[in-house]
Each structure stands twice: as structure tokens, then as C-alpha cells.
Protein backbone atom coordinates (compact mmCIF):
# COMPACT_ATOMS: atom_id res chain seq x y z
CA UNK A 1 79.97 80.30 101.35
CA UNK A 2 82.48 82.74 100.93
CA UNK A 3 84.81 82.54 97.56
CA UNK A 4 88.22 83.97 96.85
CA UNK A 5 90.99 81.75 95.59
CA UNK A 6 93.49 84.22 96.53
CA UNK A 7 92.94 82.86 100.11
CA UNK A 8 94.74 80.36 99.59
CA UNK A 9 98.57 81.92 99.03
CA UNK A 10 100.90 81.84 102.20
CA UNK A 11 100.04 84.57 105.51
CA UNK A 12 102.12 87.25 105.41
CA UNK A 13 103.07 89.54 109.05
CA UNK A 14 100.60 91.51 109.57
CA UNK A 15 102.99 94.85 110.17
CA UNK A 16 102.42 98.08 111.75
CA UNK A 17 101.46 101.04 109.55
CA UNK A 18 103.32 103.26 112.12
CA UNK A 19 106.96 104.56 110.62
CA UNK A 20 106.14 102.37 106.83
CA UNK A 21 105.73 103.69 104.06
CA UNK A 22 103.00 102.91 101.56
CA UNK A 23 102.27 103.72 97.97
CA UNK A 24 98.48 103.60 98.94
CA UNK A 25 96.28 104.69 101.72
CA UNK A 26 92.77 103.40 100.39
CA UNK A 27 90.22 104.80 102.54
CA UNK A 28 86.40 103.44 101.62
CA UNK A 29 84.44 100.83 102.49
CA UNK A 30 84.90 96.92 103.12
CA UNK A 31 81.76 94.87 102.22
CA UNK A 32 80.67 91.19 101.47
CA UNK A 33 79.10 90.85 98.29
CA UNK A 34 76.34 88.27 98.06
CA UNK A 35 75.25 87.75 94.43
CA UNK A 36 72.39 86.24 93.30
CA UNK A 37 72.82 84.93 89.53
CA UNK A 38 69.31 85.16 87.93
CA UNK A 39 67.93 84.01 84.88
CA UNK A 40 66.24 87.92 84.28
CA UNK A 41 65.26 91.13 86.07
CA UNK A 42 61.73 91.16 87.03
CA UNK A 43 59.42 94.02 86.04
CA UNK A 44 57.35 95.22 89.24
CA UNK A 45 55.37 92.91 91.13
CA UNK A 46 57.41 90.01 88.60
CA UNK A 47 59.71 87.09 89.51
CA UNK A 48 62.53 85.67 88.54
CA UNK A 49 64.42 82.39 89.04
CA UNK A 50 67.71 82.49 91.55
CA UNK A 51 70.16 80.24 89.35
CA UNK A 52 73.17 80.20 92.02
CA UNK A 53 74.26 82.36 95.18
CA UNK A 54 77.79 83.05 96.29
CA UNK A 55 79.34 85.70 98.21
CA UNK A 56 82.61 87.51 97.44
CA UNK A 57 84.59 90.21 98.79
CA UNK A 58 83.71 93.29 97.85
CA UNK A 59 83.58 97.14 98.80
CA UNK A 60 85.45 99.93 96.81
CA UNK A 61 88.45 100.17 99.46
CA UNK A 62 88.62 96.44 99.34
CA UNK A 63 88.41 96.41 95.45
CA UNK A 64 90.97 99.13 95.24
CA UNK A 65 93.65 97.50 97.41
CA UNK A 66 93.54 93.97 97.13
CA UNK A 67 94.57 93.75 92.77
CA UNK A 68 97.78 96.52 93.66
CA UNK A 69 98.57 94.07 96.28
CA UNK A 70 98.60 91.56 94.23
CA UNK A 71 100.99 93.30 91.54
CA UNK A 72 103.37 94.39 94.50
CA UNK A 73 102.31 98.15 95.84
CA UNK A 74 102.49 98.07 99.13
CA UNK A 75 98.94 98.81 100.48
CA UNK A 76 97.10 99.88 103.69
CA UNK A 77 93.72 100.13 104.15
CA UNK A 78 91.05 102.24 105.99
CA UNK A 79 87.34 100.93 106.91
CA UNK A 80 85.04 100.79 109.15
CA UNK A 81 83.73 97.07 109.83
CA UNK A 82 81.65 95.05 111.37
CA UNK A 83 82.41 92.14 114.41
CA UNK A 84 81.95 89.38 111.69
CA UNK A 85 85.02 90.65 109.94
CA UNK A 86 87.62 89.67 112.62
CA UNK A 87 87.07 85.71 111.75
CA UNK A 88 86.15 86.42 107.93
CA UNK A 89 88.07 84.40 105.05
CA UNK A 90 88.26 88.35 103.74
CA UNK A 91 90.50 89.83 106.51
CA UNK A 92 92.62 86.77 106.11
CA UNK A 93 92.78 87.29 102.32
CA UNK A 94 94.05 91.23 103.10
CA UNK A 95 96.68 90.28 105.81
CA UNK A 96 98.04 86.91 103.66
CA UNK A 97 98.70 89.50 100.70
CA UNK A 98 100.94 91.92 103.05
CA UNK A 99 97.83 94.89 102.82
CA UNK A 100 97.84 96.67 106.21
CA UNK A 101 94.50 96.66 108.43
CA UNK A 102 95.66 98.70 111.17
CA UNK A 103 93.43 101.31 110.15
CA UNK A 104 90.20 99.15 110.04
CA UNK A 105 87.86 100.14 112.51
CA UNK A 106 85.64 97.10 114.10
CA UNK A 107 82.26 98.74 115.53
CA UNK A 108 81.01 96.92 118.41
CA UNK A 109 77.64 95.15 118.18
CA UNK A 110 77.66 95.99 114.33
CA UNK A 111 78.08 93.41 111.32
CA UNK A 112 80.08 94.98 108.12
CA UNK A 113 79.02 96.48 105.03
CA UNK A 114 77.14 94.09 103.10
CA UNK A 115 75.81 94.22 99.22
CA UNK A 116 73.19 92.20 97.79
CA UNK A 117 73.64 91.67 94.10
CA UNK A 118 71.01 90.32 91.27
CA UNK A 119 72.86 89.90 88.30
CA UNK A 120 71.01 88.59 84.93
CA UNK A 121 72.45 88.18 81.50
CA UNK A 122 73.64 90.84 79.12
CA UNK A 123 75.06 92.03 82.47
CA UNK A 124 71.74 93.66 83.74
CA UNK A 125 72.03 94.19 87.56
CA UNK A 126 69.79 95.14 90.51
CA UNK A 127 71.94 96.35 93.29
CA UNK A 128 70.91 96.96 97.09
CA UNK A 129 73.81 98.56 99.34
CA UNK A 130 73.69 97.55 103.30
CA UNK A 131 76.12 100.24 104.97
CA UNK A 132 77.08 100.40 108.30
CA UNK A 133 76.41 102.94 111.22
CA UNK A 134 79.58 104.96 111.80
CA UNK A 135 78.43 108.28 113.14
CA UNK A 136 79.84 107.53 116.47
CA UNK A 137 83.05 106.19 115.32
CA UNK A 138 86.62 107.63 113.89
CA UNK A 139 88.87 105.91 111.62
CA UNK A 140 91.55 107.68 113.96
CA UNK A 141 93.84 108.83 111.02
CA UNK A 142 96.22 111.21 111.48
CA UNK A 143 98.68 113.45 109.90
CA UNK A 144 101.60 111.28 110.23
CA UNK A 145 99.38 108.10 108.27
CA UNK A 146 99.25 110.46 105.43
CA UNK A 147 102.93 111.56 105.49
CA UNK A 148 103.53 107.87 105.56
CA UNK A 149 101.76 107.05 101.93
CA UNK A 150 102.44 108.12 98.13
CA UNK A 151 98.81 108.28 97.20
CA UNK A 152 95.77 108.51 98.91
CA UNK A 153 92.27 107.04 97.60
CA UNK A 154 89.21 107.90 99.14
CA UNK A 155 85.34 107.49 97.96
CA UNK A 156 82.54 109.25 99.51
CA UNK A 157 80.99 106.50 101.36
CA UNK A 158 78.78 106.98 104.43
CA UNK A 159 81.08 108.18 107.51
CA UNK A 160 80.67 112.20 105.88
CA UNK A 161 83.21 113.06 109.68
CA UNK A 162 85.28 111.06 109.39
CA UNK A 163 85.98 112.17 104.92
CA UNK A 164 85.83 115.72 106.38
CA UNK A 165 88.43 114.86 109.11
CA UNK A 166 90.71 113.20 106.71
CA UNK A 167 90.59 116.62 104.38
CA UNK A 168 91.74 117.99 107.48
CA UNK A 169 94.36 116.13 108.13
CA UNK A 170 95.67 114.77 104.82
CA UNK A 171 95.62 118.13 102.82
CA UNK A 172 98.84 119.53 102.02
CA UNK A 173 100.47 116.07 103.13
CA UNK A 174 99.96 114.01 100.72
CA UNK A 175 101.10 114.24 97.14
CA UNK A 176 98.33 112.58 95.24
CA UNK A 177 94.77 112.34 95.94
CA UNK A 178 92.73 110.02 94.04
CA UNK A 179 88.82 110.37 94.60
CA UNK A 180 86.19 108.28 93.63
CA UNK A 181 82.37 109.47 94.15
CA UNK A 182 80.71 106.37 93.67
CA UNK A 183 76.72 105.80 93.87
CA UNK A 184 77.10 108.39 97.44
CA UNK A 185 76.74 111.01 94.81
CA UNK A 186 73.10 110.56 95.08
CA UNK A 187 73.01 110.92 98.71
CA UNK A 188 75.62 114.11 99.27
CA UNK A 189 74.55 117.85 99.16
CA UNK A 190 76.12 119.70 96.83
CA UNK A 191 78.69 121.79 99.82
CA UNK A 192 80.37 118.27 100.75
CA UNK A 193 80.76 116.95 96.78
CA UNK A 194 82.42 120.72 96.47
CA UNK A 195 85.05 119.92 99.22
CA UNK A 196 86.13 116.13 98.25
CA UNK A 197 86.26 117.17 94.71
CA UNK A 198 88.47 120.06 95.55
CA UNK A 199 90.44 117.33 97.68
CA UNK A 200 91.84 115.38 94.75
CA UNK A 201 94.26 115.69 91.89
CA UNK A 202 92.21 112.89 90.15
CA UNK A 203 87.90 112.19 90.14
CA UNK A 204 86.47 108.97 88.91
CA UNK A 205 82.99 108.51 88.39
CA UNK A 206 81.07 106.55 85.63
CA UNK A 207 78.10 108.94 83.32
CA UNK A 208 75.57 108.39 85.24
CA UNK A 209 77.67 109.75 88.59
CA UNK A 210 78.67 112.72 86.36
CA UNK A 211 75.13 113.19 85.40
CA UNK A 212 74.06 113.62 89.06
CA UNK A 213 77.18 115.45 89.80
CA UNK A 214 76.89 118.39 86.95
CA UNK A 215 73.45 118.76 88.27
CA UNK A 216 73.96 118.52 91.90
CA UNK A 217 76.39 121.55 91.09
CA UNK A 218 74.54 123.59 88.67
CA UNK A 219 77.11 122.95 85.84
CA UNK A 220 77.22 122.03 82.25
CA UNK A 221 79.88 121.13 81.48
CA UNK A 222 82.40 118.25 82.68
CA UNK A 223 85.30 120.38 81.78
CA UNK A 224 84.04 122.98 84.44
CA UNK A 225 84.70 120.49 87.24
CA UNK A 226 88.18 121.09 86.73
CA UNK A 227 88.33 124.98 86.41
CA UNK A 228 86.31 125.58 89.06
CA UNK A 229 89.24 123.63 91.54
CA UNK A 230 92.47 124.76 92.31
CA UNK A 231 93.90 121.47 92.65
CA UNK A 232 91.66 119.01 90.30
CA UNK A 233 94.03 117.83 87.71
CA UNK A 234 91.87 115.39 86.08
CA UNK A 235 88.44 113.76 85.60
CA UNK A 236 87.87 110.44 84.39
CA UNK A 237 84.39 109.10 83.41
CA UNK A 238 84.52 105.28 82.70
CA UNK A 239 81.68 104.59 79.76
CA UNK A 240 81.25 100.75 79.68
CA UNK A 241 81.46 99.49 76.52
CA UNK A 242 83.05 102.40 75.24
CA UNK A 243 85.96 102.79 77.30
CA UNK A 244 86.41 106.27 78.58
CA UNK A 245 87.24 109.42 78.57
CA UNK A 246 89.76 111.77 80.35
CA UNK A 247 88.93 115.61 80.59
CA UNK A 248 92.30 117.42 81.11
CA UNK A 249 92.33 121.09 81.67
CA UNK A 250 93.25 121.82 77.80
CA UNK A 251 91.92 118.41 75.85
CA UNK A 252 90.24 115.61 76.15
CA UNK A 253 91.27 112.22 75.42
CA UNK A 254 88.72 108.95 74.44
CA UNK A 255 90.60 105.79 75.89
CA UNK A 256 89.59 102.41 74.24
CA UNK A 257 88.25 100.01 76.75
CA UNK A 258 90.20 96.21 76.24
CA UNK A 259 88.10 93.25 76.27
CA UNK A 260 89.15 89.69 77.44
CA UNK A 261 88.22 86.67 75.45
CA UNK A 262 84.75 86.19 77.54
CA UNK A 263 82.21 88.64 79.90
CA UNK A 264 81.41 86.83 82.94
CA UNK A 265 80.61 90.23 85.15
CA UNK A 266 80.50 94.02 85.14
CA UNK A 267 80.68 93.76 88.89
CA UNK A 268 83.70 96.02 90.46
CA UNK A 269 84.93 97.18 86.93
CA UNK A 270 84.98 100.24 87.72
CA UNK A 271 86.90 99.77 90.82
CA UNK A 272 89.30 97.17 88.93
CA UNK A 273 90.38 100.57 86.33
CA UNK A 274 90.53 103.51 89.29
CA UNK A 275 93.19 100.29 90.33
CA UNK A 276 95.06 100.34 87.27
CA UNK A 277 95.51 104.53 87.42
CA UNK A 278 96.68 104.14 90.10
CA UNK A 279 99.12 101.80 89.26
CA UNK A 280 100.23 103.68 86.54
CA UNK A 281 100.83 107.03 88.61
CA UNK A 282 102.84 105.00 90.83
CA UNK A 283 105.32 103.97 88.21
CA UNK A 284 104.99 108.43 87.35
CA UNK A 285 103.16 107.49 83.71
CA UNK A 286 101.38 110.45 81.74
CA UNK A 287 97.26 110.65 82.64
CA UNK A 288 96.67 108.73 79.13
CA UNK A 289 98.84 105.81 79.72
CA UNK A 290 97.68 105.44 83.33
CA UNK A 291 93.83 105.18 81.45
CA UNK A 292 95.03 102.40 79.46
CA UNK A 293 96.30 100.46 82.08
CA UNK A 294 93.16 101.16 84.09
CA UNK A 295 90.98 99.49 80.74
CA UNK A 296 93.46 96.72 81.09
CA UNK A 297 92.74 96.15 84.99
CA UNK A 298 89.30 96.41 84.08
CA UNK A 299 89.24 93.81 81.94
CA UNK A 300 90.40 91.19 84.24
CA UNK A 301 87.78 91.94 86.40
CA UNK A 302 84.94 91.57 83.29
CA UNK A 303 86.39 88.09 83.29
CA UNK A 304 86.60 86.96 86.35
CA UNK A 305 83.44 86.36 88.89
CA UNK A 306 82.66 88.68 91.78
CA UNK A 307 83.79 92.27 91.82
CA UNK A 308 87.51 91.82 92.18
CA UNK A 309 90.18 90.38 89.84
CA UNK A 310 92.10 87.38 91.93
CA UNK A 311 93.78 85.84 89.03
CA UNK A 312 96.17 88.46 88.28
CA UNK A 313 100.02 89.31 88.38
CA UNK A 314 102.74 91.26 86.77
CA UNK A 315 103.38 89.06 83.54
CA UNK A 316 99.87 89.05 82.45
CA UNK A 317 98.65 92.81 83.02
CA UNK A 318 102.08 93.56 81.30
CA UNK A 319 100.84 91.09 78.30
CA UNK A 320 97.52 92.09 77.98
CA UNK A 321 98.74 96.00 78.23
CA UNK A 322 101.11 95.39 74.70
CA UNK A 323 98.72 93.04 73.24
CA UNK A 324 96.06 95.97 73.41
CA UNK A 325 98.73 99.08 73.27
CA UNK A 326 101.06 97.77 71.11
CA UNK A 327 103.00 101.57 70.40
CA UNK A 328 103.06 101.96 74.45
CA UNK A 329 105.47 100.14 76.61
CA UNK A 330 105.03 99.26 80.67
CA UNK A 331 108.10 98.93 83.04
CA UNK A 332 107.31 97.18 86.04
């Protein structure tokens, strides 16, 4: 069964990304997230007990633009998909909250993206990814698409032509490029991470990402990632429990991470603070503040199951923002 409340609000037109403008392009992946609530993680060759299944939406394009929907940027999206996506609950979800789909690919004879999730307590996760064969398939996104959007967010999931296209295209077009390497960073050789690093104005990635990273590229230091790129502005490695930090060419800054009342997940926290950024260099906020209001996204997503935050709006990110910022002020 398939659950997301935000289903539930009124359908919006689905309208033509042709000649609109958007604050966000967010080009990535679209996934189903089946989760599996278990009482523990098995050793090898151990088993655990399944206390509950449900499935949610998911996928770090999906994660990205359905929460800035929800707080009013205008959003399109970029995926490719499976044919079990045209009827889903989940491209109903994206049109009803006014985020464009033109650019979602279906693939013919293919079923989408699709993560399987065991999730214990203490927040203790085993995590299988299902992607989806796209080597023979374009997203089709041109120059013009790019003209078209303020800021551009794109991970380094599996389609390697069609990320390499979309450099093409999109560089020197748009104004802000926000990447995100994700666990791809595994997967990539160390020539491609150099170009979509080199891509973006801002990188997101979590320690163990930068781990991988710094080795994958023979460096030491995170700072380096930044030096080494004519256009990298920023880096910003997300630490759990202890917030984050943002590497800057000349300093570095810790950010505090903001807790909500209870932990029900760690699933798409990540995704929920690359959200907030982004919602703070839409309203043209310093690096810092943009941070803070990514810990404050985040934290709507520790409370609240699956891996995106559906109980969210304006009033309360702006509340729990002073509550946990007091000296800093929001205005949108």
C-alpha cells in the first residue's frame, strides 16, 4: 500500500515546462520506497522479525522537489521511470502540488526505481537500491529547459549520458548548480566525479561520501575540493547527529543540526536539508543561513515516516527556524 497524505490536497494543471519559469530543475531519480520496520539487523546468516511494511515515495529528485513544492517554489522535475509510474498515487502526488513532470521519461517495458529499506531501532538501516536501465534512453533536456530555471539540482545517479549531456547543455546557462553525489560515489571513476563536481557552485555529500570521494581523487583534504574547481563555491558534508559543516574557500563553519520533539526516521534526511539550501539560496541568503534552514528541513523529515517530509508549510519551517536560530530572521 502506498502512503503519502499529501495525496490528498486538490489536482493542480499539470502545465507545460516550455516558456515557464522555475526556481528548480531537479534532475535525479524517482523511486518507491518499500520499508521494512524490523525489530534488529541480523548478523550474517541471522534473522530478524519484519514488524510492519509500507511503501513511500522516495528517490533524491523526488525528495528534493516535492517539500519546495510544498513551501511554494515552483518546481519541475527530471527522471527516468518506469510504466508503473503513469497510474502511481506518486505521479498524482507531484502533479496535485503544481511540480512539472514533463521532463519524466517513462521507459517502455521497464518498472521505476525501487528501494528496499530495513530499518531497526536506534535508526540502524540496511539499504538495497533497485535502479533502472536507462542506457538507451535521454531525458531530452535542452538548453532552453535550463534557461528556463533559477537553480539546477542534479545527483549522480545511474544514466552517466544523459549527467554528461546535461553538463553540456546546462553549463554557462544556468546560474546555480546544486550537486549532490549520493551513494553513486561508490560506483563512478574518478574522471566523471571530476566533471559533476566542477559542474556545481554547491556539493552535498554526507562523511562517508566524502571519505570515498577524497580517496577516489587522491586528496586530503576537503578544502582541496574547492581549490582544485574553478566554479565550486561550496561543500557541505551533513554529519548526523552533529549537524554539519560548510567548507568555504577561506573558513569553515560547524552548523548545529535542530532536533524535533521525537526520531521516527533518518530516512531522506539528507535529501530533506540539500531542500532547505536550496530554499534559502532562493530567497539570496548567505551559505550559513541557507545551512540552518537545511538542519531545519531536516528535522521534519527525522519526524515524520518515510523519506520525505509531507506535513510541512511556511508557518512552521519559519517557527521552527527562530525557535532554533533565535539571532537569525527568515522572510518568506
Amino acid at each position: 500500500m502506498l502512503w503519502q497524505e499529501k495525496v490528498s490536497l486538490p489536482r493542480g494543471d499539470l502545465v507545460s515546462m516550455h516558456g515557464k519559469r522555475f526556481d528548480l530543475l531537479a534532475v535525479g531519480n524517482i523511486a518507491f520506497e518499500d520499508v521494512f520496520k524490523v525489530d534488529r539487523i541480523p548478523s550474517f546468516e541471522g534473522t530478524g522479525l519484519i514488524l510492519g511494511t509500507k511503501t513511500h515515495f522516495g528517490g533524491r529528485a523526488g525528495n528534493i522537489a516535492l517539500p519546495l513544492s510544498y513551501l511554494g517554489l515552483k518546481v519541475a522535475v527530471a527522471a527516468f521511470v518506469g510504466e508503473d509510474f503513469e497510474k502511481s498515487c506518486y505521479k498524482q502526488a507531484l502533479i496535485s502540488n503544481h511540480v512539472n513532470i514533463d521532463k519524466i521519461h517513462a521507459i517502455r517495458g521497464k518498472e521505476s526505481p525501487r528501494s528496499i529499506v530495513f530499518y531497526a531501532p536506534k535508526g540502524k538501516m540496511f539499504r538495497f537500491f533497485e535502479p533502472i536501465d536507462s542506457s538507451a534512453s535521454t531525458l531530452n533536456l535542452r538548453k532552453v529547459d535550463f534557461e528556463h530555471c533559477a537553480i539546477l539540482y542534479i545527483t549522480a545517479f545511474d544514466g552517466e549520458d544523459s549527467i554528461r549531456q546535461i553538463i553540456k547543455e546546462a553549463n554557462g546557462v544556468v546560474k546555480t548548480v546544486v550537486v549532490a553525489l549520493g551513494e553513486e560515489v561508490t560506483r563512478k571513476n574518478a574522471n566523471f566525479l571530476r566533471r559533476i563536481i566542477n559542474f556545481g557552485d554547491y556539493l552535498f555529500l554526507n562523511n562517508f561520501e566524502l571519505k570515498i570521494l577524497l580517496e577516489r581523487l587522491g586528496l586530503s583534504d576537503t578544502r582541496d575540493l574547492i581549490l582544485r574547481s574553478e566554479r565550486l563555491n561550496s561543500v557541505v558534508v551533513t554529519e548526523g547527529n552533529l549537524g554539519s559543516t560548510l567548507y568555504k574557500k577561506d573558513e569553515t563553519l560547524k552548523i548545529p543540526p535542530v532536533f524535533p520533539d521525537q526520531i521516527v526516521n533518518t530516512l531522506g534526511a539528507g535529501d530533506a536539508y540539500v531542500a532547505g539550501f536550496i530554499l534559502g539560496l532562493t530567497k539570496n541568503y548567505e551559505a550559513a543561513k541557507c545551512a540552518k534552514l537545511g538542519s531545519t528541513l531536516s528535522s521534519f523529515a527525522l519526524e515524520q515516516e518515510g523519506a520525505q517530509p509531507y506535513q510541512i508549510g511556511v508557518p512552521m519551517v519559519k517557527e521552527r527556524f527562530k525557535l532554533s536560530f533565535p539571532q537569525e530572521d527568515v522572510l518568506f
